[in-house]
PDB file of N, CA and C in Angstrom:
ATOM      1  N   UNK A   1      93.990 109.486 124.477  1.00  0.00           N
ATOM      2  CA  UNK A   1      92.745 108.749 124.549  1.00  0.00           C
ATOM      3  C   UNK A   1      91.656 109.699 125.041  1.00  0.00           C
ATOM      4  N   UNK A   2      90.194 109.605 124.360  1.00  0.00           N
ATOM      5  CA  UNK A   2      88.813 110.259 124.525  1.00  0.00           C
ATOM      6  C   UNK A   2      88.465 109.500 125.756  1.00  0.00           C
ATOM      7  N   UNK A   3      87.954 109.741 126.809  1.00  0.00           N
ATOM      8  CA  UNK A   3      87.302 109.226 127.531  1.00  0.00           C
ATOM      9  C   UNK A   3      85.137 110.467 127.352  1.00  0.00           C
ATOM     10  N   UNK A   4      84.521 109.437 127.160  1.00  0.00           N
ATOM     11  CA  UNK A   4      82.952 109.823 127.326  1.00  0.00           C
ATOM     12  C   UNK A   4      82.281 108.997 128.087  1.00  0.00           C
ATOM     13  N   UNK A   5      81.574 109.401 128.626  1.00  0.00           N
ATOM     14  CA  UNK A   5      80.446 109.039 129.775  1.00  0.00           C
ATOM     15  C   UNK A   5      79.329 108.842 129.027  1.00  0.00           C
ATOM     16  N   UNK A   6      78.198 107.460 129.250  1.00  0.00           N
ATOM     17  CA  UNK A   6      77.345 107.412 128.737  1.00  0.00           C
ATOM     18  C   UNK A   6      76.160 106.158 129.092  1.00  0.00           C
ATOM     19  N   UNK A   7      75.307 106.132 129.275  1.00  0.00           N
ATOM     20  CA  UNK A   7      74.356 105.057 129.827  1.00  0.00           C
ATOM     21  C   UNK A   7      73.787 104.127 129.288  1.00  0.00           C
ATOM     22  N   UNK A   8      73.670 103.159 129.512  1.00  0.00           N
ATOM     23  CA  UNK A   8      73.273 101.742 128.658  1.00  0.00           C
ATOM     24  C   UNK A   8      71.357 101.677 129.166  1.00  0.00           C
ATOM     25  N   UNK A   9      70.699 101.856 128.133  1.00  0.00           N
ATOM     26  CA  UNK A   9      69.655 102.065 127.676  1.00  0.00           C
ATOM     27  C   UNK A   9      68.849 100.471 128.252  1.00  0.00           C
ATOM     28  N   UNK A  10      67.706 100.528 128.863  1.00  0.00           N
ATOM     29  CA  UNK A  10      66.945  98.977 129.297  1.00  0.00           C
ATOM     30  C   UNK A  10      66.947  98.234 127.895  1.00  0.00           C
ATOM     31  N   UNK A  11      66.901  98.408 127.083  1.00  0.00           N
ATOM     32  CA  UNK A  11      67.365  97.410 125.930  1.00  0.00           C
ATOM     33  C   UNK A  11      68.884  97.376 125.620  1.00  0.00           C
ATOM     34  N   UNK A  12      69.558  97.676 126.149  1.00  0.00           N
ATOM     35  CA  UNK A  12      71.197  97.178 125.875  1.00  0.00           C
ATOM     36  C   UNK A  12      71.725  98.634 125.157  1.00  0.00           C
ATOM     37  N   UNK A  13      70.726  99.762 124.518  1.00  0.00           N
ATOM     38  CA  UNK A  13      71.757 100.135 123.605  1.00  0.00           C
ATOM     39  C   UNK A  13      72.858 101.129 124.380  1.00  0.00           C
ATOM     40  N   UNK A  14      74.093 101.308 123.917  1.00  0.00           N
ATOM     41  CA  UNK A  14      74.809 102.748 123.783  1.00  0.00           C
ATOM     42  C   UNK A  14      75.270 103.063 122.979  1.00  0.00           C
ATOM     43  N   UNK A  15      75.108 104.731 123.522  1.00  0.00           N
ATOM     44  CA  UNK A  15      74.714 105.911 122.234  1.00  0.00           C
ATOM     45  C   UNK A  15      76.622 106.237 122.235  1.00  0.00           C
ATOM     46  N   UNK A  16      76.895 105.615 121.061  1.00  0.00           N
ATOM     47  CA  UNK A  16      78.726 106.682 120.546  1.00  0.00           C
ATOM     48  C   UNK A  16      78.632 108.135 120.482  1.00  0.00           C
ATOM     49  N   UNK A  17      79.367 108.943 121.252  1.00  0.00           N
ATOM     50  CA  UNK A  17      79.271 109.702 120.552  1.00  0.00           C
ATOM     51  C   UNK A  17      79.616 110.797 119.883  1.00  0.00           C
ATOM     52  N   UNK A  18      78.598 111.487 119.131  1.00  0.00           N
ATOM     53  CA  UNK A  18      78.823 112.389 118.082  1.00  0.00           C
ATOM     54  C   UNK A  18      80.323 112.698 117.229  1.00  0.00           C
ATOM     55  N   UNK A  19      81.277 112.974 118.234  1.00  0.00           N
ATOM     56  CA  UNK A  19      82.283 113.946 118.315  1.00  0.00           C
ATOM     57  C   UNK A  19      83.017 112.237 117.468  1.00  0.00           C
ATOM     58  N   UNK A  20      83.165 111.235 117.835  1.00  0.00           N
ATOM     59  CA  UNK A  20      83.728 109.855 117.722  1.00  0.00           C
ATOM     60  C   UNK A  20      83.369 109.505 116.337  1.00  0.00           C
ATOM     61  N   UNK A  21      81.508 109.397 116.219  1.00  0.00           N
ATOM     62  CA  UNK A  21      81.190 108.607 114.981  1.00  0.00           C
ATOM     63  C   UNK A  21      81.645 109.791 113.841  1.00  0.00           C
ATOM     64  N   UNK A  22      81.599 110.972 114.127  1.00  0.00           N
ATOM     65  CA  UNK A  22      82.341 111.836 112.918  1.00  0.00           C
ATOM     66  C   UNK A  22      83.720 111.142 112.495  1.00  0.00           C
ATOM     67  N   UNK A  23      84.252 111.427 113.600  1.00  0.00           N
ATOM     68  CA  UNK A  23      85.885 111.071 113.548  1.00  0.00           C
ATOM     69  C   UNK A  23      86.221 109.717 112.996  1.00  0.00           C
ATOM     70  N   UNK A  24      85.497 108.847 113.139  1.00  0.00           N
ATOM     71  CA  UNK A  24      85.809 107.478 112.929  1.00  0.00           C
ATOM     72  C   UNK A  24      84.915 107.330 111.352  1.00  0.00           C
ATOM     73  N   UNK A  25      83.594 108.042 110.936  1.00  0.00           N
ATOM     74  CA  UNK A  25      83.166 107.991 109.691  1.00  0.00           C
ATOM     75  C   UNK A  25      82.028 106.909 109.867  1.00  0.00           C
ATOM     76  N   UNK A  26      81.195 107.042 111.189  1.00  0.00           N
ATOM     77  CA  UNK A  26      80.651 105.810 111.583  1.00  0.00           C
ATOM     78  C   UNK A  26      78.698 106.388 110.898  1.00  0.00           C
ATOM     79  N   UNK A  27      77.891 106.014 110.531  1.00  0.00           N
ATOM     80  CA  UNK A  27      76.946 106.579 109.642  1.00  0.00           C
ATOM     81  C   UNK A  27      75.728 105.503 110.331  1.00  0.00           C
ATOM     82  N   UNK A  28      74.666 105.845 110.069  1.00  0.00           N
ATOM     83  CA  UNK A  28      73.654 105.100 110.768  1.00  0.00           C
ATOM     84  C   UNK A  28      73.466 103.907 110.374  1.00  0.00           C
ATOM     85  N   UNK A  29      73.478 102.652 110.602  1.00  0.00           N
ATOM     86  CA  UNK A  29      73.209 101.371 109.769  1.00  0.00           C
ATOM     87  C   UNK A  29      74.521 100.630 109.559  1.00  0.00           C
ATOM     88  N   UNK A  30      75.434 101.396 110.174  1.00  0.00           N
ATOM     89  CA  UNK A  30      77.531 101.052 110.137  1.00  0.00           C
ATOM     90  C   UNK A  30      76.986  99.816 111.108  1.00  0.00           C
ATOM     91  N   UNK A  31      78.296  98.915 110.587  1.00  0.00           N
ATOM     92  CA  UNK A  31      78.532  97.542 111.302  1.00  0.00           C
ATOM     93  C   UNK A  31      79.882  98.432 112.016  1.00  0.00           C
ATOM     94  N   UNK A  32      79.432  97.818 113.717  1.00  0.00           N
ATOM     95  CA  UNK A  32      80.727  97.834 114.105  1.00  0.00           C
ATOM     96  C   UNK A  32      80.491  96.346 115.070  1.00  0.00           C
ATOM     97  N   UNK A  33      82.009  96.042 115.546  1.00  0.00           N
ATOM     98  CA  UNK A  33      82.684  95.310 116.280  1.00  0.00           C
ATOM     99  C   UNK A  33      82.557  95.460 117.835  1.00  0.00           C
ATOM    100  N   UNK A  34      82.402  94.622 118.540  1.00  0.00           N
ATOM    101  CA  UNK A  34      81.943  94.940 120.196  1.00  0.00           C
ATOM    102  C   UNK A  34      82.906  93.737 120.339  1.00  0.00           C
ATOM    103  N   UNK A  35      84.055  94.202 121.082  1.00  0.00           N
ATOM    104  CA  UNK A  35      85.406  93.117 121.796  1.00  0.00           C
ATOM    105  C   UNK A  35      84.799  92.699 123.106  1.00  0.00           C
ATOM    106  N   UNK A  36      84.810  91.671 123.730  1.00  0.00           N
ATOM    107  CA  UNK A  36      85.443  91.743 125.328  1.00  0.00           C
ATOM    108  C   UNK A  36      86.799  91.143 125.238  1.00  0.00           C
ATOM    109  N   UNK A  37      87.449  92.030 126.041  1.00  0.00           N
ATOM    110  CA  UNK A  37      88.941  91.906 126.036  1.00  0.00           C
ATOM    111  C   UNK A  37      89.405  91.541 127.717  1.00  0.00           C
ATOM    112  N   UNK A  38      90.526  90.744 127.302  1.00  0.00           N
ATOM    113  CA  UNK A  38      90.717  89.924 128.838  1.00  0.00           C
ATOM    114  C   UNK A  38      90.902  90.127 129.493  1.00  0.00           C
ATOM    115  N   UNK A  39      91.532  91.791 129.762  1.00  0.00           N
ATOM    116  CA  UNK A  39      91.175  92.872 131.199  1.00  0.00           C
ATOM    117  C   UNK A  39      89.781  93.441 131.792  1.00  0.00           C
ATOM    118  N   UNK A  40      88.783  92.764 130.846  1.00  0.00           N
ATOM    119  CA  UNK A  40      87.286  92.785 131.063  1.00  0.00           C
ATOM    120  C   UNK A  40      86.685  94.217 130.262  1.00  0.00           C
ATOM    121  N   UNK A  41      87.959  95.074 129.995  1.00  0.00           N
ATOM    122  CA  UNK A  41      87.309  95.865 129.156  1.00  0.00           C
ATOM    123  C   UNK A  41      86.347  95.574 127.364  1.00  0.00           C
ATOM    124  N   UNK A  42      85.706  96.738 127.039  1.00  0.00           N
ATOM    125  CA  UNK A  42      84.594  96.301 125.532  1.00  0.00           C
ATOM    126  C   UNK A  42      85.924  96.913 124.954  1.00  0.00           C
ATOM    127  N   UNK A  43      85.807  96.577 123.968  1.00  0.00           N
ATOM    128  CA  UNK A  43      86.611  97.190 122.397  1.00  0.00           C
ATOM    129  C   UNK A  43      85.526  97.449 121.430  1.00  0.00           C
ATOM    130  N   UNK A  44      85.037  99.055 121.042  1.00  0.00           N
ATOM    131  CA  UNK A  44      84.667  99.154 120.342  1.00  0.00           C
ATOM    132  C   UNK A  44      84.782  99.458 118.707  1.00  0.00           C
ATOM    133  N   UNK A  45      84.840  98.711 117.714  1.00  0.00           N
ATOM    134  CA  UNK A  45      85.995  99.075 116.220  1.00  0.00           C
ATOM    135  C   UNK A  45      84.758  98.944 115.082  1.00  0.00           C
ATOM    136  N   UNK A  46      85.216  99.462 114.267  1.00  0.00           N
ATOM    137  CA  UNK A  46      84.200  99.891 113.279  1.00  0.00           C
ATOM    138  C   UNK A  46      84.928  98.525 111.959  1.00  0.00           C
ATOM    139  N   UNK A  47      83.840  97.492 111.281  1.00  0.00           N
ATOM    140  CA  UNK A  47      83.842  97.202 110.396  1.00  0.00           C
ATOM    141  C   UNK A  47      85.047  97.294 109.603  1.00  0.00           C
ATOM    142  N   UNK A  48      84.563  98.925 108.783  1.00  0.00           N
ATOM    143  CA  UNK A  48      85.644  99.206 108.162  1.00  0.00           C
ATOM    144  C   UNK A  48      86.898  99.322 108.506  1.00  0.00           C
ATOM    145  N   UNK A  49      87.296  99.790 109.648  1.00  0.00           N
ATOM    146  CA  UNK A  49      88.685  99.782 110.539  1.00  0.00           C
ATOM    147  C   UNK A  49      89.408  98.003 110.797  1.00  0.00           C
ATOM    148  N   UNK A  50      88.464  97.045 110.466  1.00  0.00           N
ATOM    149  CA  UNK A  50      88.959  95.526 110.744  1.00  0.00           C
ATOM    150  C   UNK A  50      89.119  95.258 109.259  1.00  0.00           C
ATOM    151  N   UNK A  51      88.278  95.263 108.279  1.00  0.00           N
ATOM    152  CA  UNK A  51      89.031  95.110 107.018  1.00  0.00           C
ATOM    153  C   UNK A  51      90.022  96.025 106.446  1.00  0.00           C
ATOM    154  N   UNK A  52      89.831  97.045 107.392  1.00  0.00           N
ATOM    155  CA  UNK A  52      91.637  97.749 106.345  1.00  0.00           C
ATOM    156  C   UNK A  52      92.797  96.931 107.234  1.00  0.00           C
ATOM    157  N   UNK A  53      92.722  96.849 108.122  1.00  0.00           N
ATOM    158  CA  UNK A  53      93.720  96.225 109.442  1.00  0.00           C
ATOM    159  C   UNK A  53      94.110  94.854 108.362  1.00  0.00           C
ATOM    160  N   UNK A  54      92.904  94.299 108.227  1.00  0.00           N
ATOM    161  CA  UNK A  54      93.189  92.513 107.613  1.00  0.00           C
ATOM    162  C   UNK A  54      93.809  93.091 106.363  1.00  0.00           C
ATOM    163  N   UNK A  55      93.412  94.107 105.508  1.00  0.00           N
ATOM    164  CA  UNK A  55      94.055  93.792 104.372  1.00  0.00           C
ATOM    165  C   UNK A  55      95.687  94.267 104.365  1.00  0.00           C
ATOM    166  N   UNK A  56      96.209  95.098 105.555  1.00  0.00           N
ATOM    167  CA  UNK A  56      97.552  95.731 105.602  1.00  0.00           C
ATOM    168  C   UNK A  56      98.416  94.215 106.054  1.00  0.00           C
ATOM    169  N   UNK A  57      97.135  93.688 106.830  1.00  0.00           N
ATOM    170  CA  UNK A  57      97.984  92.303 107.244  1.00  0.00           C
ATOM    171  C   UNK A  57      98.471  91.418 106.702  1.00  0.00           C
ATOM    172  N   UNK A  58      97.770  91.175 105.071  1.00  0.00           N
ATOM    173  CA  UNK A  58      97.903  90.272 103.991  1.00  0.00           C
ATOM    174  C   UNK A  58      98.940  90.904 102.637  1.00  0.00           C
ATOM    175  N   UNK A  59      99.096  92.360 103.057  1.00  0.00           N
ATOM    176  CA  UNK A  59      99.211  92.816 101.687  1.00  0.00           C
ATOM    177  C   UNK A  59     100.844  92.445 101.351  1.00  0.00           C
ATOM    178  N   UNK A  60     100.947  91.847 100.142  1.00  0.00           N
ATOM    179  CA  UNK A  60     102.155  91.198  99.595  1.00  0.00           C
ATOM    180  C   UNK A  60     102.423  90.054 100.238  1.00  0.00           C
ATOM    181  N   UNK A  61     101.650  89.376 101.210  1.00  0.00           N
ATOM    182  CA  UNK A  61     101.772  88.081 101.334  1.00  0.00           C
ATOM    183  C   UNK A  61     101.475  86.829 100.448  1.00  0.00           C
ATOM    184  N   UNK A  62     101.302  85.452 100.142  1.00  0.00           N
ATOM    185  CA  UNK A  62     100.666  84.910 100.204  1.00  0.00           C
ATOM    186  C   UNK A  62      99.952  83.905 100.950  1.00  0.00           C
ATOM    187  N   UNK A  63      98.671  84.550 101.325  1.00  0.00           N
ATOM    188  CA  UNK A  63      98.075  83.388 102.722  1.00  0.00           C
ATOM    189  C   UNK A  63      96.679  82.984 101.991  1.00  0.00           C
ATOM    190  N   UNK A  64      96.236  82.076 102.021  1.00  0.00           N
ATOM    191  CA  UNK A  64      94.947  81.605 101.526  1.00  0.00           C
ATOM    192  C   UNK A  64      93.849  81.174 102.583  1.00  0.00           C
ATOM    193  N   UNK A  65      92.806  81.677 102.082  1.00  0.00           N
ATOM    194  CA  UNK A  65      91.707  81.893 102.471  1.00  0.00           C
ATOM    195  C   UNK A  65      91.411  81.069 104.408  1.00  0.00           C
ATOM    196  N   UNK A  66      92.011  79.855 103.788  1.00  0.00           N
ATOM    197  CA  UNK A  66      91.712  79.167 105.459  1.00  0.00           C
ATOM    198  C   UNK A  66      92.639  79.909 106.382  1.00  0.00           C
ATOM    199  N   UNK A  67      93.734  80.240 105.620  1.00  0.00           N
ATOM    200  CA  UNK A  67      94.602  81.088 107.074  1.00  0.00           C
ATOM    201  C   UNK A  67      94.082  82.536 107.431  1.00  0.00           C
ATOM    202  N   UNK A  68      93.300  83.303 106.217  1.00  0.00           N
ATOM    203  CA  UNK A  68      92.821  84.427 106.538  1.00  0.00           C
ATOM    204  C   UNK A  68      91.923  84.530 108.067  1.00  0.00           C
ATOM    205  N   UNK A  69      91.058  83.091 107.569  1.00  0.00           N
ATOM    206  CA  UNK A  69      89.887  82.483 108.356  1.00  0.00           C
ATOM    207  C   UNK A  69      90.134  82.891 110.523  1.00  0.00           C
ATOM    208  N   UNK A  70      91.370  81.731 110.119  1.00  0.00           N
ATOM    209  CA  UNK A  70      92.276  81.388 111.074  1.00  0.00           C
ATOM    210  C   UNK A  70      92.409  82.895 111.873  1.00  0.00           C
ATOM    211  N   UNK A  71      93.348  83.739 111.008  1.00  0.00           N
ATOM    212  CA  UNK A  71      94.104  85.343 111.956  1.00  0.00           C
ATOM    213  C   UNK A  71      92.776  85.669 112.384  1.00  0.00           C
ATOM    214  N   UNK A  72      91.654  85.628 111.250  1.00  0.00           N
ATOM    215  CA  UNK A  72      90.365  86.772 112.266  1.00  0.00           C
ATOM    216  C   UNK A  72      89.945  86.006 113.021  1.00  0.00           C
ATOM    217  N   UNK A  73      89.761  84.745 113.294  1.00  0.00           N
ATOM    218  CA  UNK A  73      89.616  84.317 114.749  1.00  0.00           C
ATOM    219  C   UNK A  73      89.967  84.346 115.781  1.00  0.00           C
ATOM    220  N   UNK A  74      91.113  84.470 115.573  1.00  0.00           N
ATOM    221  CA  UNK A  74      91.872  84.685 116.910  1.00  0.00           C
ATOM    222  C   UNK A  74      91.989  86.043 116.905  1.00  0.00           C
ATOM    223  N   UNK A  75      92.156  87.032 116.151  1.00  0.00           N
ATOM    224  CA  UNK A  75      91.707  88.640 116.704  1.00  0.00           C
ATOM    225  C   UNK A  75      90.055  88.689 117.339  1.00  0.00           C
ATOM    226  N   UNK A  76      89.352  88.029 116.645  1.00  0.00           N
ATOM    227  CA  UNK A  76      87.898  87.948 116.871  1.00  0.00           C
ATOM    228  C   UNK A  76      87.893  87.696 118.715  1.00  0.00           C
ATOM    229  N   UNK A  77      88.457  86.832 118.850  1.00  0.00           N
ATOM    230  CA  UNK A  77      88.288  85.670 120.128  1.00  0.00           C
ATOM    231  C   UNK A  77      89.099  86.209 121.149  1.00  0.00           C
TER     232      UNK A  77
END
């Protein structure tokens, strides 16, 4: 695990960085994912990293659409 140091900006933002958004393929205008997770830590995940996850999760199954609904909620939540 990367550990980086970094400061949350009077409007909320923080800056990822550099060395990460390379590595991860993260580009200006990228959707990512902001967790709170129930040890109080953030989870930060990129978009694209949650739809490849969902689709490895489905692949050769058959689940329809309301159950898709269903799993990303409760990963969501």
């Amino acid at each position: 695990m990367h550990r980086f140091h970094t400061k949350v900006s009077g409007n909320g933002r923080v800056i990822i960085p550099a060395c990460i958004r390379k590595e991860l393929d993260i580009k200006s205008g990228d959707e990512v994912i902001i967790s709170k997770m129930d040890d109080g830590n953030i989870k930060i995940s990129t978009a694209k990293h949650a739809l490849k996850k969902l689709q490895e999760m489905v692949a050769g199954k058959n689940i329809g659409t309301a159950q898709l609904f269903e799993m990303r909620k409760s990963e969501v939540l």
